[in-house]
Protein backbone atom coordinates (compact mmCIF):
# COMPACT_ATOMS: atom_id res chain seq x y z
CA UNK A 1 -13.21 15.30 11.98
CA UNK A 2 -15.85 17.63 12.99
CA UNK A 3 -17.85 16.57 16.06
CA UNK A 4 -18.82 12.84 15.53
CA UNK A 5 -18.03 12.89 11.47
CA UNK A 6 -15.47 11.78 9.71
CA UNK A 7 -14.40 13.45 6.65
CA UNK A 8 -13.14 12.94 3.40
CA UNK A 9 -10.85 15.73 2.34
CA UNK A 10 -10.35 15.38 -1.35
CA UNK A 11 -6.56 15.94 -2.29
CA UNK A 12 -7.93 17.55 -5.65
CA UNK A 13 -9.35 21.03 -4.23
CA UNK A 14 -9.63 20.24 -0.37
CA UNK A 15 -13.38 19.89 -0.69
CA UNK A 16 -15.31 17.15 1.95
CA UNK A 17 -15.67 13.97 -0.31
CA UNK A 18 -17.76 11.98 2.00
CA UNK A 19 -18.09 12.21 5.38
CA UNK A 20 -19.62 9.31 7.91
CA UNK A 21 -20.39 9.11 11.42
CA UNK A 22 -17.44 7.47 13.65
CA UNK A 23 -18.39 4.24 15.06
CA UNK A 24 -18.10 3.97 18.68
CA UNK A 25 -16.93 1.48 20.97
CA UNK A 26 -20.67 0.37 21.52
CA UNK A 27 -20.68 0.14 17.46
CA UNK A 28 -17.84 -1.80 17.15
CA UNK A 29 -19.49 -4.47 19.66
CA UNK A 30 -22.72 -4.80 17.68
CA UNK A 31 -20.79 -5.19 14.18
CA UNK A 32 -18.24 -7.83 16.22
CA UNK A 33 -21.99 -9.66 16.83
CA UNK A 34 -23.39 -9.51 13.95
CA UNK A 35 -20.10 -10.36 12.03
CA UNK A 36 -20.04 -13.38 14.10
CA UNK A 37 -23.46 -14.19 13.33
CA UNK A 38 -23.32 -14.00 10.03
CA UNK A 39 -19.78 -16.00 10.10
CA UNK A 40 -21.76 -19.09 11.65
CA UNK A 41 -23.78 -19.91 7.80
CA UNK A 42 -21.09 -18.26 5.75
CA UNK A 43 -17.99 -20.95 7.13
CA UNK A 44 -21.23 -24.27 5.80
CA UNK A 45 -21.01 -22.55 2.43
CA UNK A 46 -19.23 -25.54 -0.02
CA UNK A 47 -15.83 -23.75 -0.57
CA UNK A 48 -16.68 -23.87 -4.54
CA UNK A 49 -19.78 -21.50 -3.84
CA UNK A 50 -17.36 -18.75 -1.10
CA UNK A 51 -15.20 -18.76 -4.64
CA UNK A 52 -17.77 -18.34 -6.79
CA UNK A 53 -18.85 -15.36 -5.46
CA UNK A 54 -15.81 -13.86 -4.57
CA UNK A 55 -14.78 -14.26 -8.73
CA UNK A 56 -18.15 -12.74 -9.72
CA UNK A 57 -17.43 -10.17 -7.49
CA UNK A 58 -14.37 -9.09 -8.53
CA UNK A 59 -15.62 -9.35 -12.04
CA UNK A 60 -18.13 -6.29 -11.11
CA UNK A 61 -15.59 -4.42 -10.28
CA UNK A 62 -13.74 -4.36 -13.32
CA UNK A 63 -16.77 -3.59 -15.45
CA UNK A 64 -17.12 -0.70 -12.93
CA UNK A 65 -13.54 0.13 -13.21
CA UNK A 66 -13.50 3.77 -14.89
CA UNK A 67 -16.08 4.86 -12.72
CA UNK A 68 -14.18 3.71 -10.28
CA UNK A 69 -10.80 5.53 -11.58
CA UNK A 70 -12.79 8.46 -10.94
CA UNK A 71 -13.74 7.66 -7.16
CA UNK A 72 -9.94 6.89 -6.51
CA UNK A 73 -8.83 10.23 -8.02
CA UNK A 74 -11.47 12.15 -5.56
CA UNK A 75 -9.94 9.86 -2.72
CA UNK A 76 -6.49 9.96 -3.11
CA UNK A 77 -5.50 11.85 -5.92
CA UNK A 78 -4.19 9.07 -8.15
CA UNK A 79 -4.77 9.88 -11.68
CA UNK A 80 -7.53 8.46 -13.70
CA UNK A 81 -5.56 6.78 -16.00
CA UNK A 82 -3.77 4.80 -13.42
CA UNK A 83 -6.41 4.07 -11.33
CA UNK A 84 -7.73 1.47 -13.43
CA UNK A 85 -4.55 -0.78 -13.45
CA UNK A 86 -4.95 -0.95 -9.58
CA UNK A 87 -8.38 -2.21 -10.15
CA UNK A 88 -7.45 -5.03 -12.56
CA UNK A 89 -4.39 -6.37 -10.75
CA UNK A 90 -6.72 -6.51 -7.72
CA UNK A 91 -9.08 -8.84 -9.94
CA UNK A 92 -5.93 -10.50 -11.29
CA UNK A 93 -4.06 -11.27 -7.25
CA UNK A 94 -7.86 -12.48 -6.16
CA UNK A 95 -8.33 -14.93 -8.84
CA UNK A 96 -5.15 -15.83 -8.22
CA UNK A 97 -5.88 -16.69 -4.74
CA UNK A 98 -9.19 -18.36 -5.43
CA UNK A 99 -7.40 -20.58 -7.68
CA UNK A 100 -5.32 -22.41 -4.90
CA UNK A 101 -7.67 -22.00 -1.98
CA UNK A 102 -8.71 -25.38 -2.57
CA UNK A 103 -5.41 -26.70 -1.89
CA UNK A 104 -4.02 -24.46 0.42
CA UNK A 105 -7.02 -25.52 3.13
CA UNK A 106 -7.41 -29.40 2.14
CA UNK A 107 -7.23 -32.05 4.21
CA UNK A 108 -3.41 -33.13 4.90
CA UNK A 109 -2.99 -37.08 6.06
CA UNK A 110 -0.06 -37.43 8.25
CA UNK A 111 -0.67 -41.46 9.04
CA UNK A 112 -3.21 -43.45 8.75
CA UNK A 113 -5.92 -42.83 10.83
CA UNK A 114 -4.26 -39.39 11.48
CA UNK A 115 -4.78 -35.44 9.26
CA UNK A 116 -4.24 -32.14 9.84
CA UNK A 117 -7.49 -30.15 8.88
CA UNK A 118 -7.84 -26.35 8.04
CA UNK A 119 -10.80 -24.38 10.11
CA UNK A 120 -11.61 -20.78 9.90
CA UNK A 121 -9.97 -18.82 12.61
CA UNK A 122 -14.10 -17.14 13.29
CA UNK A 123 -13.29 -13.47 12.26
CA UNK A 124 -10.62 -11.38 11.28
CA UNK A 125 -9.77 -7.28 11.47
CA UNK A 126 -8.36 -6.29 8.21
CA UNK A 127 -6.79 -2.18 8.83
CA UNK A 128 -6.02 -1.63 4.99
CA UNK A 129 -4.32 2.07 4.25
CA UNK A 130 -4.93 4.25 1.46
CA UNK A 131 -2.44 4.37 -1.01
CA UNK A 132 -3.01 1.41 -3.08
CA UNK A 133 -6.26 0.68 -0.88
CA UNK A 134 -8.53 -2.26 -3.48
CA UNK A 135 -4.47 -4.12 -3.55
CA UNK A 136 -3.89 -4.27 -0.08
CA UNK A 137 -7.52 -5.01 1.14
CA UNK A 138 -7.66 -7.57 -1.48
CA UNK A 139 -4.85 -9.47 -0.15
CA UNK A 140 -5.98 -9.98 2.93
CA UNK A 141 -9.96 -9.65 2.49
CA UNK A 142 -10.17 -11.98 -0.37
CA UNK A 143 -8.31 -15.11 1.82
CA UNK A 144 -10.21 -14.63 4.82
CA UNK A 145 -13.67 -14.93 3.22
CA UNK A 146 -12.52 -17.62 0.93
CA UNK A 147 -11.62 -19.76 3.86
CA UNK A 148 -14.68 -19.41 5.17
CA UNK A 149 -13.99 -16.32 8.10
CA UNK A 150 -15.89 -12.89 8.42
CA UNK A 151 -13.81 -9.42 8.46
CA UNK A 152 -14.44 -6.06 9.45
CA UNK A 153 -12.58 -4.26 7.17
CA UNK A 154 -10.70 -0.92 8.70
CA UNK A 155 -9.86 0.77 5.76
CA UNK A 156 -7.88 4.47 6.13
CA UNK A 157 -10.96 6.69 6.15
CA UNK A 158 -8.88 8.40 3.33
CA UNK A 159 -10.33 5.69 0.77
CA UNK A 160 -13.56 4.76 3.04
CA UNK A 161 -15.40 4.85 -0.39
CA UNK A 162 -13.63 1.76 -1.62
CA UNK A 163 -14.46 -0.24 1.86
CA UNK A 164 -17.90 0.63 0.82
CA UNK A 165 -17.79 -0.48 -2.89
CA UNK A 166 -15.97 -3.72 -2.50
CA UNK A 167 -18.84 -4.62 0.47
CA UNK A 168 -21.82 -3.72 -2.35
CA UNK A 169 -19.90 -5.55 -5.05
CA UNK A 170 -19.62 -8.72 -2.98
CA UNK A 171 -23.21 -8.64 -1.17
CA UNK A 172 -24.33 -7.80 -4.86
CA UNK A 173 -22.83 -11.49 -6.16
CA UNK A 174 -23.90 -13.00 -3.04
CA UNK A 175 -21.99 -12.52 0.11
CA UNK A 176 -24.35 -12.31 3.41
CA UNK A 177 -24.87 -9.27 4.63
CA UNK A 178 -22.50 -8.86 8.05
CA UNK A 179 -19.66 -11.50 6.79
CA UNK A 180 -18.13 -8.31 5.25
CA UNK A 181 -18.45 -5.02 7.17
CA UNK A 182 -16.58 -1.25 6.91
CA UNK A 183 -15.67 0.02 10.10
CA UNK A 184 -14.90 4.18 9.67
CA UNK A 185 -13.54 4.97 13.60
CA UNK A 186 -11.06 7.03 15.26
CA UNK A 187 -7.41 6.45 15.58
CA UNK A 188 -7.72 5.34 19.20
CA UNK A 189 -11.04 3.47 18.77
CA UNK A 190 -8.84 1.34 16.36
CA UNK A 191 -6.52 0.61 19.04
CA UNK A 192 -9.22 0.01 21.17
CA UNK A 193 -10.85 -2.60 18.64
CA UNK A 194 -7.51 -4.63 18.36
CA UNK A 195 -6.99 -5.17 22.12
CA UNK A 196 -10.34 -6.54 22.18
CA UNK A 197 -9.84 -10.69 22.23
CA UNK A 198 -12.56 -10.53 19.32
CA UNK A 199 -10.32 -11.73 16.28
CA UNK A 200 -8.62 -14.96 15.14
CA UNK A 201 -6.34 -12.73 13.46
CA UNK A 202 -5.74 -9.25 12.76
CA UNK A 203 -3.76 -7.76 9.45
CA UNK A 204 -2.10 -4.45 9.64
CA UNK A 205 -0.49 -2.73 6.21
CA UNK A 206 1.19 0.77 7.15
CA UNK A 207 4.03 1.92 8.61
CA UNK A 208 6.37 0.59 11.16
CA UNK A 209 5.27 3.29 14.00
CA UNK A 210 1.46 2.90 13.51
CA UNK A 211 2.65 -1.38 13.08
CA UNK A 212 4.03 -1.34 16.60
CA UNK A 213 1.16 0.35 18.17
CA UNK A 214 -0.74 -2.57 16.39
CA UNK A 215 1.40 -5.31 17.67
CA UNK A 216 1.81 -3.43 21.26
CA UNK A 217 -2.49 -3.54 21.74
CA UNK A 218 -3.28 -6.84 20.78
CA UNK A 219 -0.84 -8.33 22.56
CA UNK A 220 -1.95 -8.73 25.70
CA UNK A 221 -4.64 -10.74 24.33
CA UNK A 222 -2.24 -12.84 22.23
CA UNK A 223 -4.00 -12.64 19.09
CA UNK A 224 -1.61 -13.39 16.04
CA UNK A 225 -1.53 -10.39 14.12
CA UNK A 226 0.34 -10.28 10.62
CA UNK A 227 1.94 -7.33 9.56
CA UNK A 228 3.25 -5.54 6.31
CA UNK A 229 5.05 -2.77 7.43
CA UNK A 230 6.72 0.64 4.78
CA UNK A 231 9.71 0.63 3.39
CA UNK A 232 12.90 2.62 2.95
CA UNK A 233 13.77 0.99 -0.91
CA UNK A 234 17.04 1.40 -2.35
CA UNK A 235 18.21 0.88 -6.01
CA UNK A 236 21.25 -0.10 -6.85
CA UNK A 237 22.94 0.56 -10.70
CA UNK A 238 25.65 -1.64 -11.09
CA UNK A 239 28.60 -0.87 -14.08
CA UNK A 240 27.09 -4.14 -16.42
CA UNK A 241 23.56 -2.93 -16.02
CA UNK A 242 21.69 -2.01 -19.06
CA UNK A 243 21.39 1.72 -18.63
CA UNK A 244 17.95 2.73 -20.56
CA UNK A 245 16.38 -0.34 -19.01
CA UNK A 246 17.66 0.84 -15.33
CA UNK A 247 16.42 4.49 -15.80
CA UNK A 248 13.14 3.54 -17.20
CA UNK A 249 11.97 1.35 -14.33
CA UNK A 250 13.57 3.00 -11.90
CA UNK A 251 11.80 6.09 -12.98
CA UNK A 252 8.83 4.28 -12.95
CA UNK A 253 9.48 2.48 -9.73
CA UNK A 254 10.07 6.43 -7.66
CA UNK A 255 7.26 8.47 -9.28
CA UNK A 256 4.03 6.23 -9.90
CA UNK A 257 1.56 7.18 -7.45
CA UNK A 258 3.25 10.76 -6.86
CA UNK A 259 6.11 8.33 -4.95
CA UNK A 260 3.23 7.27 -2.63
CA UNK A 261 4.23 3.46 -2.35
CA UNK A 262 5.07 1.26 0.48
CA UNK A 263 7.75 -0.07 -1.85
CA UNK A 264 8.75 2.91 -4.14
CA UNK A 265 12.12 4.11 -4.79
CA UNK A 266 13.71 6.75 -2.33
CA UNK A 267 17.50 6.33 -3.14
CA UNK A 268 19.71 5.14 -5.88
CA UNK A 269 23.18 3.99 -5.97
CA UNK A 270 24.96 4.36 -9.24
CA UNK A 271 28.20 2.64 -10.34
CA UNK A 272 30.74 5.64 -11.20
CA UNK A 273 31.10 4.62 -14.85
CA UNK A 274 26.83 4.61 -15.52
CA UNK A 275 26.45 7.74 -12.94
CA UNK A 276 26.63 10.98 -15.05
CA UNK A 277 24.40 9.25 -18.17
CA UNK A 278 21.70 7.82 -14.92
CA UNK A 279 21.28 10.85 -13.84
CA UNK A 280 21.13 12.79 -17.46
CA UNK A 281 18.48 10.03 -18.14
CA UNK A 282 16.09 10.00 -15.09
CA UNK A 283 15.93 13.67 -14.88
CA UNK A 284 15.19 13.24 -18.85
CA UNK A 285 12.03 10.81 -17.73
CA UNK A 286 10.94 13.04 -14.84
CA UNK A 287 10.87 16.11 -17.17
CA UNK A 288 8.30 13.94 -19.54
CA UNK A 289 5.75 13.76 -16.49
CA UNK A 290 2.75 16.19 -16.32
CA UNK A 291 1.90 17.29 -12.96
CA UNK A 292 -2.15 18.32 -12.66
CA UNK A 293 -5.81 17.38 -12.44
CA UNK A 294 -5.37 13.81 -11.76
CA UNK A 295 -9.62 13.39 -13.46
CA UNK A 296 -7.67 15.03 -16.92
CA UNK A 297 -6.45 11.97 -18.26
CA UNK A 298 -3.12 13.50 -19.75
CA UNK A 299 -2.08 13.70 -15.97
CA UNK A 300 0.65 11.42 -14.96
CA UNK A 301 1.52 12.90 -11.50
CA UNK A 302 -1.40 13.50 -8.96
CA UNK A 303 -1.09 15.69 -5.77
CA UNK A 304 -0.53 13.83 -2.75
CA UNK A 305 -3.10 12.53 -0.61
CA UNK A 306 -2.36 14.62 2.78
CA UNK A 307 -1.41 18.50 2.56
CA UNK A 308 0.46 17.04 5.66
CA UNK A 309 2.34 15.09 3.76
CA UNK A 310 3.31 17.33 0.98
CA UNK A 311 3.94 20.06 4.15
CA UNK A 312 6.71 17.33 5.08
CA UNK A 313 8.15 16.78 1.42
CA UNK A 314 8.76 20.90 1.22
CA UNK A 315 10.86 20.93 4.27
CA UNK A 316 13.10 17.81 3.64
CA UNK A 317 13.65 19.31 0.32
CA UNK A 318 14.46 22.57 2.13
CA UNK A 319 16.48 20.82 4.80
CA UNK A 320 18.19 18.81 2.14
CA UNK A 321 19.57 21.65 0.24
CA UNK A 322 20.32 23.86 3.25
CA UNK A 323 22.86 20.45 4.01
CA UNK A 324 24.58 20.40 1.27
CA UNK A 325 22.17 18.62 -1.31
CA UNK A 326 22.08 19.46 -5.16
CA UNK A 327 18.95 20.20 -7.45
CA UNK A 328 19.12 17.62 -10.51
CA UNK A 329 15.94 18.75 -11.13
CA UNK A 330 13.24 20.78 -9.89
CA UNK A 331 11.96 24.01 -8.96
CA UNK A 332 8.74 25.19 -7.55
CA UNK A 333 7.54 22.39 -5.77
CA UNK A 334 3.32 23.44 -6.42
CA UNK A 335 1.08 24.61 -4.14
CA UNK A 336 -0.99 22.67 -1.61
CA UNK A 337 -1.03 19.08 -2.08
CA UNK A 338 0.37 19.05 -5.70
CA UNK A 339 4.24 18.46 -5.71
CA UNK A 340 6.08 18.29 -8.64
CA UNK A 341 8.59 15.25 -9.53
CA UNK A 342 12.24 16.38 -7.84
CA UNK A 343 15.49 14.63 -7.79
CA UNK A 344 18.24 15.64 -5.02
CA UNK A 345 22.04 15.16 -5.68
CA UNK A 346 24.87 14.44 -3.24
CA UNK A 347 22.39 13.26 -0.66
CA UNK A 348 23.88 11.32 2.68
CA UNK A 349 22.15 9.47 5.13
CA UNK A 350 22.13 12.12 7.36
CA UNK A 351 19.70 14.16 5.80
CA UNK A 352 15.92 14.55 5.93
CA UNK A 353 15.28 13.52 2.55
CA UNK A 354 16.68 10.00 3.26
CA UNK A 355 13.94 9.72 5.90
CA UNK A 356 11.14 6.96 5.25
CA UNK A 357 8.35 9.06 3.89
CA UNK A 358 6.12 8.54 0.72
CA UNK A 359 6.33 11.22 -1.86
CA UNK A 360 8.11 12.11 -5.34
CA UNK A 361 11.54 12.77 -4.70
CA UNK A 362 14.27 11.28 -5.67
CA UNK A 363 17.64 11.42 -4.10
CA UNK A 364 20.91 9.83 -5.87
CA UNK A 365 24.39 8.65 -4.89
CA UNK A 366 27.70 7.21 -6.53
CA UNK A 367 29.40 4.22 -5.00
CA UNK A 368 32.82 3.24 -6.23
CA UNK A 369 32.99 -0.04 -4.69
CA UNK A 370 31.82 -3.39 -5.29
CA UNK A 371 27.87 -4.82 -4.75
CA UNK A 372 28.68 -6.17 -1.51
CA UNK A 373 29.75 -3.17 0.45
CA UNK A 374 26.61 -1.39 -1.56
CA UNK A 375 24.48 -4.08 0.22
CA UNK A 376 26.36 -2.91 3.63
CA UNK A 377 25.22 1.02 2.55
CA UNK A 378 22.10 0.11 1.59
CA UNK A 379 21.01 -1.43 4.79
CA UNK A 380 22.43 0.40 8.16
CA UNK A 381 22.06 -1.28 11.09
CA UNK A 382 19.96 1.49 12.36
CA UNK A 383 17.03 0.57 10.17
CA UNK A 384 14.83 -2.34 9.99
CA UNK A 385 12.34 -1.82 7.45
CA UNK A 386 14.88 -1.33 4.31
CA UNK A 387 14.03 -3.34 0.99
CA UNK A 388 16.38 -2.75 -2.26
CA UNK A 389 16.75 -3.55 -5.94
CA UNK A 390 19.66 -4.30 -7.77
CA UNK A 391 19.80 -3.72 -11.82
CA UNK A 392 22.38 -5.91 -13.43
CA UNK A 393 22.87 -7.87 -16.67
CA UNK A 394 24.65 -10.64 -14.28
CA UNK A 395 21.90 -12.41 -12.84
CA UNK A 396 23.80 -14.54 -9.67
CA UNK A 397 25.47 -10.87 -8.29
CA UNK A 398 22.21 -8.84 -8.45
CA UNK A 399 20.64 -12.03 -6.59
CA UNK A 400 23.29 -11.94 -3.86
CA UNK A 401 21.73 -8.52 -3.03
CA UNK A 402 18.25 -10.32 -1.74
């Protein structure tokens, strides 16, 4: 931030992407006014016409789509031949939506004489983050409006540009202007903008620090506040799994996005008799990735979005090794915020690289016991934001793990 500006810092070469003026708390007032101004006509649209638009919407945005690969790349490094897939399963989830809004708000008669009816909570605060930023504001943006509310979406101000094109997209098919709004704002202005008693309901997607700071200022006010908070995601190999199918997606499932997802793999638990072939196999995968330019379309691993957060990758590596951890692959990590794929060895859950962070390294471990006490590993008491996958050809035991 210099002065009042926000800024953009572009992952690719560290040059100022966009930059915007921070709103102040005066700002977020008038946009709070106007929002529910604007909410007052939107909420007397027939719900057939809020869908309409919303669809045509959407369907802009995939005809934009490779252009805006391109934006997304600038944003937050994810390469251009990925972005696109974000785009269309963001089309895909909202269509989805639209398709039971009709029943998920109808009329419900409890007696005769007697119904339960569905009204717009007025306006909601959608703070969306960046790393899969048209998926996550979709699933909350794309409900609100449909039932008939105004939002003011807060989107991480390292994908502001996608706030910006999902507003002109929908004001282009039809939306009033002010029903959907992008507020770009300091940390603590945020903060400030949730204790407010403004919203029927606010919707946070981050971590679990920044998600109790959330919970913790709007509070006071009682406001409900729904939250979808990161994960520490474990996999778990059993003996009867089918091994090619295991590496594969669990490849997949630790390095797409440069290992920037709320729900990536971190950690995987290998039966004994599967271990030494896992491992010979997803270092195998890893090597077939191409770290680089994420706007060269051969590129299959971006940098990260944050040097920050590449800083913090480096030295759990380092710490990592300096405990006792093993290089199954890797070397050089690359410079600034491009860090290659890595995968760790003999990793406990002592050490820094088990710590819930986004970024693409892997660590491994063996278990010799059965998929219960692996569900006892896998989820210390100590944490409470721990999801986990289970690979098995024996349907009922991998369930158990859920």
């Amino acid at each position: 931030m210099k002065g009042d500006l926000l800024e953009l810092i572009s992952p690719i070469d560290g040059s100022v992407y966009a930059a915007r003026p921070a709103t102040s708390r005066e700002g977020v007032s008038a946009m709070i006014a106007r929002a529910r101004h604007a909410q007052r006509d939107w909420r007397e649209r027939p719900l057939a016409e809020r869908t309409e638009i919303i669809d045509s919407a959407y369907a802009r945005l995939e005809q934009d789509s490779a252009e805006l690969a391109v934006e997304l790349a600038w944003q937050m490094g994810r390469p251009v031949s990925q972005g696109g897939g974000e785009i269309a399963r963001a089309a895909e989830r909202a269509r989805a939506m639209l398709a039971v809004a009709k029943a998920s708000i109808a009329e419900v008669a409890i007696a005769p004489g007697r119904s339960i009816t569905w009204e717009p909570v007025g306006l909601v605060l959608v703070i969306a983050p960046w790393n899969y930023p048209w998926l996550t504001a979709t699933n909350s943006v794309v409900p609100a409006l449909a039932s008939g509310n105004a939002v003011i979406l807060k989107h991480s101000f390292q994908t502001a540009v996608v706030a910006e094109r999902m507003i002109t997209a929908l004001e282009e098919a039809g939306l009033p202007p002010g029903v959907l709004q992008s507020l770009h704002c300091t940390n603590e202005t945020t903060l400030d903008t949730v204790s407010r008693r403004a919203f029927g309901r606010i919707i946070f997607t981050g971590s679990v620090a920044v998600g109790q700071l959330v919970a913790s200022a709007a509070a006071p006010g009682f406001t409900p506040v729904t939250l979808e908070l990161g994960g520490k995601d474990a996999a778990y190999v059993r003996a009867d799994a089918d091994l090619e199918h295991a590496i594969e997606n669990l490849a997949d499932g630790a390095f797409f996005n440069s290992g920037q997802s709320c729900c990536g793999i971190e950690r995987i638990y290998v039966a004994r008799p599967l271990f030494d072939d896992f491992v010979d196999g997803l270092a195998r995968h890893a090597r077939l990735l191409k770290l680089g330019n994420p706007l060269e379309t051969a590129t299959s691993i971006g940098p990260l979005a944050r040097p920050e957060g590449a800083g913090t990758v480096r030295s759990q590596i380092a710490a990592a090794e300096a405990a006792g951890a093993r290089r199954v692959l890797g070397g050089p990590t690359g410079n600034g915020n491009y860090v290659a794929p890595e995968i760790l060895g003999g990793v406990d859950h002592e050490m820094a690289a088990d710590a819930n962070i986004t970024h693409p390294v892997e660590s491994e471990r063996v278990q010799r016991v059965g998929h219960r006490f692996a569900l006892r590993v896998e989820q210390p008491a100590s944490r409470d934001d721990v999801n986990g996958d289970a690979i098995s050809t024996h349907v009922p035991r991998s369930s158990c793990l859920g």
